[in-house]
N, C-alpha and C. Protein backbone atom coordinates (compact mmCIF):
# COMPACT_ATOMS: atom_id res chain seq x y z
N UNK A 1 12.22 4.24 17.74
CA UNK A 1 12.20 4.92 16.44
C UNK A 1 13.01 4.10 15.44
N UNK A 2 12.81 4.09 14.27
CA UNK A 2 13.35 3.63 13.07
C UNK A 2 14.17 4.11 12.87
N UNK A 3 15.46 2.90 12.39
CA UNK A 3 16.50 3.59 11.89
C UNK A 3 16.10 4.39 10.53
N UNK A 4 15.73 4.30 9.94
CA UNK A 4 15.62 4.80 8.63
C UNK A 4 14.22 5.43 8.48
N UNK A 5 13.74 6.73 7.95
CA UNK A 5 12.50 7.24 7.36
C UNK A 5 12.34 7.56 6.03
N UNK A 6 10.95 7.00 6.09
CA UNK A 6 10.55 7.06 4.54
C UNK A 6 10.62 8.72 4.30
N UNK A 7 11.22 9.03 3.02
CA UNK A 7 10.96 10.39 1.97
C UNK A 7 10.02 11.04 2.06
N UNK A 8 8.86 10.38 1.68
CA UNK A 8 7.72 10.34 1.43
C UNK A 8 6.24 10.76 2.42
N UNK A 9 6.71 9.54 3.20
CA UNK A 9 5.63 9.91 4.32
C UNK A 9 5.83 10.21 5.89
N UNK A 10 7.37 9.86 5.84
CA UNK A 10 7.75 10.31 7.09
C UNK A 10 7.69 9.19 8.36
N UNK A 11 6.76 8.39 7.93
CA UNK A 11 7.05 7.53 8.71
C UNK A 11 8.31 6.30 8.79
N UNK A 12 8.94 5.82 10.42
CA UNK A 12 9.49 4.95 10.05
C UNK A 12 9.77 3.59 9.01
N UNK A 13 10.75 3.28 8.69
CA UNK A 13 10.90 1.60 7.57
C UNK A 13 11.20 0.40 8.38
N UNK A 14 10.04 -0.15 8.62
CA UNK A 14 10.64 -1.27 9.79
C UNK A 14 11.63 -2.73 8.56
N UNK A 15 11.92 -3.09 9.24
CA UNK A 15 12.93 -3.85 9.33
C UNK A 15 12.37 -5.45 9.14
N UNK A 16 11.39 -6.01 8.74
CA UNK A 16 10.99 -7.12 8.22
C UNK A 16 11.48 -7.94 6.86
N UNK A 17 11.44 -8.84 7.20
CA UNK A 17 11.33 -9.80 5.92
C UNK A 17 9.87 -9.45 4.28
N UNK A 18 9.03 -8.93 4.87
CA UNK A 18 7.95 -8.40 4.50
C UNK A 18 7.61 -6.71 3.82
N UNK A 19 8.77 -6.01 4.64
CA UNK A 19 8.42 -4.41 4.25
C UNK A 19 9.57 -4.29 3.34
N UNK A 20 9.19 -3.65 2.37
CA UNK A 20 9.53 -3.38 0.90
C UNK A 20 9.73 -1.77 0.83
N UNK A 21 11.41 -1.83 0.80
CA UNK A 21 11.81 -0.50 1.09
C UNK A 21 13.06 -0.61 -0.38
N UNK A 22 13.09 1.15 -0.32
CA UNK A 22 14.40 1.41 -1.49
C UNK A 22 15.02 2.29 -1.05
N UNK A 23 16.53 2.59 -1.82
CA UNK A 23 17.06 3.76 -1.00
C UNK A 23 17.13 3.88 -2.77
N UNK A 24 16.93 5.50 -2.61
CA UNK A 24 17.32 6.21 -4.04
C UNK A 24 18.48 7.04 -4.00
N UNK A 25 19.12 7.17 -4.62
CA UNK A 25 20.88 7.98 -4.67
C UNK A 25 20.27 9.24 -5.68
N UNK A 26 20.93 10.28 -5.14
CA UNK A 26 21.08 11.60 -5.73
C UNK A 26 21.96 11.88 -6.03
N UNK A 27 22.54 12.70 -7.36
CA UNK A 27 23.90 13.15 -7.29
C UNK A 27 23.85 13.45 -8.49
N UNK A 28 24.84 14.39 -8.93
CA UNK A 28 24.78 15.11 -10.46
C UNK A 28 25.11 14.15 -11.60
N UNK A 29 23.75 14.25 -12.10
CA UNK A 29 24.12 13.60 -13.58
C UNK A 29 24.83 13.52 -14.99
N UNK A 30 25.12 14.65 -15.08
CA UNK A 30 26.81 15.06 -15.92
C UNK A 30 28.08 14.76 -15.35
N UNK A 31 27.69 14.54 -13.86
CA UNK A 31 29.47 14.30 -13.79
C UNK A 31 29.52 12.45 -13.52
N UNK A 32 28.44 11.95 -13.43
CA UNK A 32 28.32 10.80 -13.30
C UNK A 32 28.65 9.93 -14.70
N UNK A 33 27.87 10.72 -15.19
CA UNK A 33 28.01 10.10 -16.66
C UNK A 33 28.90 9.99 -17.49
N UNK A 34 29.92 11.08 -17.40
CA UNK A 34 31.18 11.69 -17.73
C UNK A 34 32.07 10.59 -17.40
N UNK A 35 31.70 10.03 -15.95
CA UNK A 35 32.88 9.16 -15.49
C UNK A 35 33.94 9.46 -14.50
N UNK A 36 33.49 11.41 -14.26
CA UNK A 36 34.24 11.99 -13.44
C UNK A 36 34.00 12.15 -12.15
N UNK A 37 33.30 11.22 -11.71
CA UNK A 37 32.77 11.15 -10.40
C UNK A 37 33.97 10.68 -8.93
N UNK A 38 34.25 11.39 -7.96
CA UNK A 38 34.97 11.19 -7.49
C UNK A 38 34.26 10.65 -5.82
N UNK A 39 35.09 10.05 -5.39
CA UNK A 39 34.48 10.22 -3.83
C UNK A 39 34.41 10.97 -3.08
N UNK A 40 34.80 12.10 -3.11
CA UNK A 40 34.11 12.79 -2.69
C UNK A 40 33.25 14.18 -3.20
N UNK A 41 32.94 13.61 -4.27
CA UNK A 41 31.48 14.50 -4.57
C UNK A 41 30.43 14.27 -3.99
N UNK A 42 29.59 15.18 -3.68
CA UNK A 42 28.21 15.42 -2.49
C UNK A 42 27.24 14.24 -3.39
N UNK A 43 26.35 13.43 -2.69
CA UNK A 43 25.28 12.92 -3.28
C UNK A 43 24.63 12.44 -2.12
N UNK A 44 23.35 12.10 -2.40
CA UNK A 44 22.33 12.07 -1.34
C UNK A 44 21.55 10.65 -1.22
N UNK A 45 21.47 9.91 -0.20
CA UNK A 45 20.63 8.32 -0.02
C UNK A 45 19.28 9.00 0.22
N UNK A 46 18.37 8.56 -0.25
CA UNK A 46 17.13 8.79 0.16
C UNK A 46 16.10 7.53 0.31
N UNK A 47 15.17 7.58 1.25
CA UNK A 47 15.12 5.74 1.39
C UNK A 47 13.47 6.18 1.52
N UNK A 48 12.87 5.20 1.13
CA UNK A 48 11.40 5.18 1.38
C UNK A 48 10.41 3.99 1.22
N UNK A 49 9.21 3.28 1.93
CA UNK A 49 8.80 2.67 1.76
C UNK A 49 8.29 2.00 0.23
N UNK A 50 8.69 1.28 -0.41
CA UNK A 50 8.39 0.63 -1.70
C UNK A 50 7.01 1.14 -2.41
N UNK A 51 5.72 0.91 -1.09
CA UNK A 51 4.60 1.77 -1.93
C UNK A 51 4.72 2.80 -2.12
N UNK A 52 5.01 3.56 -1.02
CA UNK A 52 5.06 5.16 -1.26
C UNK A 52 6.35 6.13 -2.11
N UNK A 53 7.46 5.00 -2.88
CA UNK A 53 8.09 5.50 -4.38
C UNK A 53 7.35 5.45 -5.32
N UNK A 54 6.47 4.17 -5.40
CA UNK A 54 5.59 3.52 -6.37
C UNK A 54 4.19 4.26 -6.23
N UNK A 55 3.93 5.11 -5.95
CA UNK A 55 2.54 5.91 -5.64
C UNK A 55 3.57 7.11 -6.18
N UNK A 56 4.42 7.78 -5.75
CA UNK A 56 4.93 9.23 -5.44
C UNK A 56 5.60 9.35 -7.06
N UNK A 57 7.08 8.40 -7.29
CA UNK A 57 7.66 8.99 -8.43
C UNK A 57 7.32 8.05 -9.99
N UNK A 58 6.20 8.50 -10.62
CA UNK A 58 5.24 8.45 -11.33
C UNK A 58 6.12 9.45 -12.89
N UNK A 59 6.55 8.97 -13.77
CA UNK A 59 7.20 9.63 -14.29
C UNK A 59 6.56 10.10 -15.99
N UNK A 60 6.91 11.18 -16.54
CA UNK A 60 5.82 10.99 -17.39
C UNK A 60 5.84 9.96 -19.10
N UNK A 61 7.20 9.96 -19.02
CA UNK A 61 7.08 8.28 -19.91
C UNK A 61 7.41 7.13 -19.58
N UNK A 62 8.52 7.19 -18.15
CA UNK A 62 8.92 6.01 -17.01
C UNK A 62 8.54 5.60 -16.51
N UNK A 63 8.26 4.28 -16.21
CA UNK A 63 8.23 3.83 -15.07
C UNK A 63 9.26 3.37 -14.10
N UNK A 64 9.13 3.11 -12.77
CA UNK A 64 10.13 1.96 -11.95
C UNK A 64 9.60 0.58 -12.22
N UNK A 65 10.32 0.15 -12.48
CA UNK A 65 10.80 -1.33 -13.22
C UNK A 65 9.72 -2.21 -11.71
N UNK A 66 8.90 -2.77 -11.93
CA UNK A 66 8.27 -3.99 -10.57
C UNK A 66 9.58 -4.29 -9.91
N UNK A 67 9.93 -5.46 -10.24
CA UNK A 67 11.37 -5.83 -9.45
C UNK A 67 12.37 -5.21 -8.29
N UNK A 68 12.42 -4.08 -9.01
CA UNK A 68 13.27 -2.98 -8.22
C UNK A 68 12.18 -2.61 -6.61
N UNK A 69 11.04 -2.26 -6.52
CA UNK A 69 9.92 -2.38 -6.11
C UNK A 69 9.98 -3.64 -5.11
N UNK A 70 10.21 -4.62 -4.66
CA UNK A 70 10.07 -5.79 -4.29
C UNK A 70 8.80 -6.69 -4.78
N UNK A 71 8.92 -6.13 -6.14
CA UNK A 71 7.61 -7.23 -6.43
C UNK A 71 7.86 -7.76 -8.19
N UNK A 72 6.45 -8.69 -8.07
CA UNK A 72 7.56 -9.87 -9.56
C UNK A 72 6.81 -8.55 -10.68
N UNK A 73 7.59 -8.44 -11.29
CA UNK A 73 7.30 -8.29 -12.59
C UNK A 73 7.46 -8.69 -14.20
């Protein structure tokens, strides 16, 4: 089994030179922004295969940047 599962589809993130993975961070955006963010406030890693962020979080005036993605943009 994979250390890590995609968000998304549930399946494992293998571990290649080739597979194009992200981890996304959760965590409150007022206190981040503020500056008042401490260590130990709760926030969340969430990791998922590169296509399946890039298929899934589709935003309605955003995009994710290619690059970030593992690919040229």
């Amino acid at each position: 089994m994979s250390e890590y599962q995609c968000w998304f589809c549930g399946e494992g993130i293998d571990r290649t030179p080739d597979a194009h993975a992200v981890m996304i961070a959760v965590e409150n955006l007022w206190r981040w922004d503020a500056g008042s963010k401490s260590d130990d406030d709760p926030w969340q890693a969430i990791y998922a295969h590169a296509g399946c962020a890039q298929d899934r979080l589709k935003g309605a005036t955003m995009e994710i940047e290619p690059h970030i993605l593992g690919e040229r943009g």
